[in-house]
C-alpha atoms as a PDB file:
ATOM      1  CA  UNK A   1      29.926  21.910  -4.699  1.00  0.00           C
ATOM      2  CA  UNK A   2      27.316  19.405  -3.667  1.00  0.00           C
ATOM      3  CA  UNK A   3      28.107  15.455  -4.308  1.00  0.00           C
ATOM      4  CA  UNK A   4      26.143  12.489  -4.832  1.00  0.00           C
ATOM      5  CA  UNK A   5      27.295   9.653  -2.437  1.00  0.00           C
ATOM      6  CA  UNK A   6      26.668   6.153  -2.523  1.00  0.00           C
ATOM      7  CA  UNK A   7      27.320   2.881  -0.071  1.00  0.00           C
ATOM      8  CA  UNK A   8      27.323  -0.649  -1.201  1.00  0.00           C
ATOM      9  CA  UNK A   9      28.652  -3.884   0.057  1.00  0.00           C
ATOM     10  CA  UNK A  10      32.039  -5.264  -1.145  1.00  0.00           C
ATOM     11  CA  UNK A  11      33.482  -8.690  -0.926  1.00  0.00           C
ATOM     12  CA  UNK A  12      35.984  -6.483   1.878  1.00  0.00           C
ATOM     13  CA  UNK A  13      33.212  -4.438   3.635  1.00  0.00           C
ATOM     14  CA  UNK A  14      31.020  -1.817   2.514  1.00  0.00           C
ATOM     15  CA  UNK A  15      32.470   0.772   0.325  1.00  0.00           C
ATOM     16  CA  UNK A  16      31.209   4.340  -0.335  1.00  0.00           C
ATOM     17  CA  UNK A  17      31.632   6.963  -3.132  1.00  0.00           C
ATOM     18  CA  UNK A  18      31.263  10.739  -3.671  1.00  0.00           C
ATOM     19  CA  UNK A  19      30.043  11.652  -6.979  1.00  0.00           C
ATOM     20  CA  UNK A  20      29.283  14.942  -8.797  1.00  0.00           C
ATOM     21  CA  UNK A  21      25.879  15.463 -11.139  1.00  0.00           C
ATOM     22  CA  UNK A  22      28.301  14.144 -14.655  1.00  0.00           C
ATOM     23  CA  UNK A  23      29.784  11.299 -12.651  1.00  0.00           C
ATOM     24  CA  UNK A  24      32.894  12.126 -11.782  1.00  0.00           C
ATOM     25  CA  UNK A  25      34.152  10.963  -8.439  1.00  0.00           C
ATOM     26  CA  UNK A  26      35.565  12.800  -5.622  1.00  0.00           C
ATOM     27  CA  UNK A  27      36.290  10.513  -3.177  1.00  0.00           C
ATOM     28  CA  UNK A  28      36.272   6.932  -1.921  1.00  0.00           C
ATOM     29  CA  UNK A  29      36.398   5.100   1.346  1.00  0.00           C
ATOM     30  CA  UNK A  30      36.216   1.825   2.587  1.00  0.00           C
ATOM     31  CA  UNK A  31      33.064   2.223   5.487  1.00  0.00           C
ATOM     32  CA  UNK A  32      30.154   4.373   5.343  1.00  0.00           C
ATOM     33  CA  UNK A  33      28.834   7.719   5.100  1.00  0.00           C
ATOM     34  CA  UNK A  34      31.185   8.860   8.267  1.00  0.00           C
ATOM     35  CA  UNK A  35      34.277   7.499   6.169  1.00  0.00           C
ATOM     36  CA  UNK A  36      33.589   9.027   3.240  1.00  0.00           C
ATOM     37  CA  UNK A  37      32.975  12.412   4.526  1.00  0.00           C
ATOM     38  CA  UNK A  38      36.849  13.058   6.456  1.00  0.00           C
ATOM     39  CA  UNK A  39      37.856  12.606   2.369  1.00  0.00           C
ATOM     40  CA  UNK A  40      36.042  15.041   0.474  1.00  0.00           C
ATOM     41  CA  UNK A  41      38.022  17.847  -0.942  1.00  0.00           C
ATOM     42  CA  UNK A  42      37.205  21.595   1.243  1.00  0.00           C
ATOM     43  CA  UNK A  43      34.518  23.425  -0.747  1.00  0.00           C
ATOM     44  CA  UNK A  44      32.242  20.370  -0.960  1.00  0.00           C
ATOM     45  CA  UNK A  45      29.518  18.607   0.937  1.00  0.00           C
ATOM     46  CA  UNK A  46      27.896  15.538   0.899  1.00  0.00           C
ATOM     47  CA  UNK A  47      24.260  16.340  -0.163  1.00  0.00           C
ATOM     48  CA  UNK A  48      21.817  13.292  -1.605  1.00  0.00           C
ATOM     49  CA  UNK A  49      22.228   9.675  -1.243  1.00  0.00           C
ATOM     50  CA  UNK A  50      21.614   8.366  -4.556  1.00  0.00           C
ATOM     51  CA  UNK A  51      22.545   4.839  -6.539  1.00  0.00           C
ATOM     52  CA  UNK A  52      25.519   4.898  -8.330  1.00  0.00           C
ATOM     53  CA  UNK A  53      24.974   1.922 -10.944  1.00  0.00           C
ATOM     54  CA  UNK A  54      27.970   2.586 -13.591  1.00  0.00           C
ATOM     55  CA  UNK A  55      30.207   3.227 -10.530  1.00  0.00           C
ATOM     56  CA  UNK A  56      28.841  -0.018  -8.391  1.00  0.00           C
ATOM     57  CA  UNK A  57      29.199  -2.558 -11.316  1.00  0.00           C
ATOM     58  CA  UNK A  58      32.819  -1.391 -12.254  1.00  0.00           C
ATOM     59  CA  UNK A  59      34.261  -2.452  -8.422  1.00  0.00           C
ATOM     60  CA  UNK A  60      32.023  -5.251  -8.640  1.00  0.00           C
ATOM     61  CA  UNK A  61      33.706  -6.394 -11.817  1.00  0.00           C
ATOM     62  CA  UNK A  62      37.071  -5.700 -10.114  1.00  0.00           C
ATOM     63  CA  UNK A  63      35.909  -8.036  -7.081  1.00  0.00           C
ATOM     64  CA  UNK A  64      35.089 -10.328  -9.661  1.00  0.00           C
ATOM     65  CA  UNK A  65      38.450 -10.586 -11.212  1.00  0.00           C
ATOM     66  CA  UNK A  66      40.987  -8.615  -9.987  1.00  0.00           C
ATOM     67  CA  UNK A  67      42.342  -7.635 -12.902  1.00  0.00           C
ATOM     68  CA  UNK A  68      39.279  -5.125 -14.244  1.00  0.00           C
ATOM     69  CA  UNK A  69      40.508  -1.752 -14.641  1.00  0.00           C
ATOM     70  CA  UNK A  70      38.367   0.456 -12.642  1.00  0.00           C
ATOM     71  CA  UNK A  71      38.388   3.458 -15.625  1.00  0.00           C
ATOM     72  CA  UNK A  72      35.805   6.272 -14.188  1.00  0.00           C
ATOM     73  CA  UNK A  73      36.146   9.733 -14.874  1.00  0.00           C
ATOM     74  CA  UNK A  74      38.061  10.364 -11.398  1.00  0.00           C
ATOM     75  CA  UNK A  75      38.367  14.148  -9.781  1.00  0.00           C
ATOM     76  CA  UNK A  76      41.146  13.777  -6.947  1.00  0.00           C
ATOM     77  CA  UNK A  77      41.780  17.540  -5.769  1.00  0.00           C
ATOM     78  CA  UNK A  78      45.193  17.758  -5.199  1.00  0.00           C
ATOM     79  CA  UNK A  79      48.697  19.579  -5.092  1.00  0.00           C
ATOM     80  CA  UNK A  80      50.493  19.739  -8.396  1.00  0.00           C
ATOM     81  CA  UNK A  81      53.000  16.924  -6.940  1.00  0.00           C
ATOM     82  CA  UNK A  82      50.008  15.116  -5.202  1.00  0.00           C
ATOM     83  CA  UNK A  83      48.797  14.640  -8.811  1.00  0.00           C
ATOM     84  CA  UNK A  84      52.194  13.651 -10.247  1.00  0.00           C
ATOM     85  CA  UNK A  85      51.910  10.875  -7.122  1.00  0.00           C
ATOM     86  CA  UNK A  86      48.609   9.788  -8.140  1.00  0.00           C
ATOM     87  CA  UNK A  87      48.969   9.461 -11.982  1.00  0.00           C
ATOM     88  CA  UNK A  88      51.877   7.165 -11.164  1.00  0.00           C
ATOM     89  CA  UNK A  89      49.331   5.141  -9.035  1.00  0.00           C
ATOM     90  CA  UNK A  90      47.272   4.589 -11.908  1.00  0.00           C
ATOM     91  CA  UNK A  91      49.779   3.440 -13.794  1.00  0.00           C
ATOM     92  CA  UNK A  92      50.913   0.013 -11.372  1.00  0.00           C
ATOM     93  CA  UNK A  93      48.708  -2.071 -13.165  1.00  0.00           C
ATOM     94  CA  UNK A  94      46.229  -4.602 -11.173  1.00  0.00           C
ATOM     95  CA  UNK A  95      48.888  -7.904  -9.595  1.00  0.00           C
ATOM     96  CA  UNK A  96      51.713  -5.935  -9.380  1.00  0.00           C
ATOM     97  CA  UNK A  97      52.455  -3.661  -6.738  1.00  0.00           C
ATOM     98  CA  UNK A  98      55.386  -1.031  -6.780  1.00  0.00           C
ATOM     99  CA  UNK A  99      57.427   0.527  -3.510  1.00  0.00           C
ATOM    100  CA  UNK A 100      57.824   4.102  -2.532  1.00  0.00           C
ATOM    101  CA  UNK A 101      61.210   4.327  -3.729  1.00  0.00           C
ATOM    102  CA  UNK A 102      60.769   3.498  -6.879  1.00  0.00           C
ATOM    103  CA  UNK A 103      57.667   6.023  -7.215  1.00  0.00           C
ATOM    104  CA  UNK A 104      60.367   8.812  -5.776  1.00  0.00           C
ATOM    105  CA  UNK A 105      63.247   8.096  -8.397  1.00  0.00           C
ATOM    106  CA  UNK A 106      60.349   8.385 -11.440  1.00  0.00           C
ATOM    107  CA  UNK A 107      59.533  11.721 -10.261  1.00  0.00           C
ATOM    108  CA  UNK A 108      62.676  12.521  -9.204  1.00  0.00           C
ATOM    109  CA  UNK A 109      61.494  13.196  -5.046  1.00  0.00           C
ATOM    110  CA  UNK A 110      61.939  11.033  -2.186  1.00  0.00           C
ATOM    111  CA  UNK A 111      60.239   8.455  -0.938  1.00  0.00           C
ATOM    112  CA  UNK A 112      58.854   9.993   2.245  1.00  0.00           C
ATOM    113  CA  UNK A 113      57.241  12.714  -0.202  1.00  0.00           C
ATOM    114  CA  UNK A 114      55.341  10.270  -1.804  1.00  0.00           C
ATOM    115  CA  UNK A 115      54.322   8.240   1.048  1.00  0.00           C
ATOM    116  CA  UNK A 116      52.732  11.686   2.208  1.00  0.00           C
ATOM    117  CA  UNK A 117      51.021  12.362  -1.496  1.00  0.00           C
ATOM    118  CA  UNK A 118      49.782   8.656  -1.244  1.00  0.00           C
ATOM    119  CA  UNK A 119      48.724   8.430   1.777  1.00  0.00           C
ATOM    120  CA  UNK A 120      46.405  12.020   1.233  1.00  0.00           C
ATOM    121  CA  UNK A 121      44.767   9.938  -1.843  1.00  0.00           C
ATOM    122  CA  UNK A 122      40.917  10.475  -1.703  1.00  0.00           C
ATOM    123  CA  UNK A 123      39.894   8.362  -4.313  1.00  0.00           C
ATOM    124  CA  UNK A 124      41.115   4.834  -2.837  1.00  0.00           C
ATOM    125  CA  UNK A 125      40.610   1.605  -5.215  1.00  0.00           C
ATOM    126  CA  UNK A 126      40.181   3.299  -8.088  1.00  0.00           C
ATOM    127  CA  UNK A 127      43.528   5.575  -7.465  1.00  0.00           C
ATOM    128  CA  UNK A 128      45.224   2.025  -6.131  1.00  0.00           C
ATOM    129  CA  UNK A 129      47.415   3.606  -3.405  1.00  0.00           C
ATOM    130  CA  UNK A 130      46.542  -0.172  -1.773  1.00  0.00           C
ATOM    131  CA  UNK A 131      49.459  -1.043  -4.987  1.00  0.00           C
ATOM    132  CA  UNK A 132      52.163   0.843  -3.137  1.00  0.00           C
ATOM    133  CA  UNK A 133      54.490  -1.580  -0.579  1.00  0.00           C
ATOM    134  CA  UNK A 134      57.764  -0.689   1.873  1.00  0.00           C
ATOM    135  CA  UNK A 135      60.964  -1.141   0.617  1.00  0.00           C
ATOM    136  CA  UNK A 136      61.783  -4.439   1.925  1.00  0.00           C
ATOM    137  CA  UNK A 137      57.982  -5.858   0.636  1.00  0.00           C
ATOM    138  CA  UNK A 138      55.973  -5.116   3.804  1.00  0.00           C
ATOM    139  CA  UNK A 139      52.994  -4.090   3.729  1.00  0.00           C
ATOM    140  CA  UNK A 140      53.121  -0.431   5.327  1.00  0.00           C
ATOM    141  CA  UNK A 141      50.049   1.540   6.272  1.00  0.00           C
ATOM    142  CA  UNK A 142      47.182   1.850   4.409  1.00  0.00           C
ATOM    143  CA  UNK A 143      44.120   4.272   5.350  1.00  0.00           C
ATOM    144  CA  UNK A 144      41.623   1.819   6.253  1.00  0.00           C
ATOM    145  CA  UNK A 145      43.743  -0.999   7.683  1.00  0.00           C
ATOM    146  CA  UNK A 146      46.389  -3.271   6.887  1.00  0.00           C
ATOM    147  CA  UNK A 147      44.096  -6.483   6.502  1.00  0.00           C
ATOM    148  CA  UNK A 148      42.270  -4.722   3.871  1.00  0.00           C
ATOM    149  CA  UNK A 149      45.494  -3.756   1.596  1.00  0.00           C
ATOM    150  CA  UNK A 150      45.805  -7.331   2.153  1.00  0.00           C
ATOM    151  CA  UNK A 151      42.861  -8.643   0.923  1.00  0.00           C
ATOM    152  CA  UNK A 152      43.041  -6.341  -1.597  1.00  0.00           C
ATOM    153  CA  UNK A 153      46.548  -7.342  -2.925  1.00  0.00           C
ATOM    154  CA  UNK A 154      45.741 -11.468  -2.270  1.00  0.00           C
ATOM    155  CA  UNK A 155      43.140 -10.631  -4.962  1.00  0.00           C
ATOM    156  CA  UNK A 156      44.840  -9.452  -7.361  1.00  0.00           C
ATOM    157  CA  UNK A 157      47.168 -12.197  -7.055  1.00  0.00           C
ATOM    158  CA  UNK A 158      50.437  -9.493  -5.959  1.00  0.00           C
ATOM    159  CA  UNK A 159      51.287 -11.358  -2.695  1.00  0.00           C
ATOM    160  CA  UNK A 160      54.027 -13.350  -3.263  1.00  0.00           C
ATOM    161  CA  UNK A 161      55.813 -15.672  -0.926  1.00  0.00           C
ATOM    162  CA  UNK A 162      57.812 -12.716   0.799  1.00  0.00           C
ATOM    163  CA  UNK A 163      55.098 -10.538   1.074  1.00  0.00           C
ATOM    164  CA  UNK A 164      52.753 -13.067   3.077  1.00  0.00           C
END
């Protein structure tokens, strides 16, 4: 299958999206082109550039705010647990962040398991893997970089004293 991708600036460096012909996306990355291509799922290529308006002004509302739900029609490709993973993502709502632990005892797995599963997330931001923190409240790795996650959890307001 042949996506869409598009790059655009972001309060936290550029961000870039792949996007089929009905607007669903396929991936995310923080960076450019380069980024964006080690995360698209096997069987698909990254064919035209093209502007991505609907999918541009919903992270620039969440840069705005913080608390704006990013709702797109998302396409992660995915094991069956890789999904159960990433539905739970969606559901730690903007502010609040959630650790791998207590991901593993709602599905009933363990917490390495679904640092794997969220770590493999391709659609980053919108699928807020950036939402999931160690056990004792570190910040633990994040795809494109630690300072990011940061940023990203400062503006949502989820950094609390003992996660600074």
């Amino acid at each position: 299958m042949k996506l869409h991708h598009d790059t655009f600036p972001t309060p936290v460096g550029d961000f870039s999206v792949a996007f089929d012909a009905a607007g669903g996306i396929h991936a995310t990355a923080f960076g450019g082109r380069s980024a964006l291509q080690s995360r698209i799922p096997r069987g698909h290529e990254l064919a035209s550039s093209r502007p991505a308006p609907a999918i541009r002004q919903a992270v620039a509302a969440y840069f705005r705010d913080g608390t704006s739900k990013l709702a797109m029609k998302l396409e992660p490709q995915g094991s069956v647990f890789q999904q159960k993973v990433w539905t739970e993502l969606l559901r730690i709502p903007p502010g609040k962040t959630r650790t791998y632990g207590d991901i593993a005892r709602r599905l009933g797995s363990s917490p390495r398991a679904v640092g794997r599963a969220n770590a493999t997330n391709p659609i980053c931001l919108f699928i807020p893997c950036h939402r999931v923190i160690g056990a004792d409240g570190t910040l633990t790795g994040y795809a494109f970089g630690q300072p990011i996650k940061q940023r990203l959890l400062a503006h949502e307001g989820a950094l609390g004293p003992a996660l600074t």
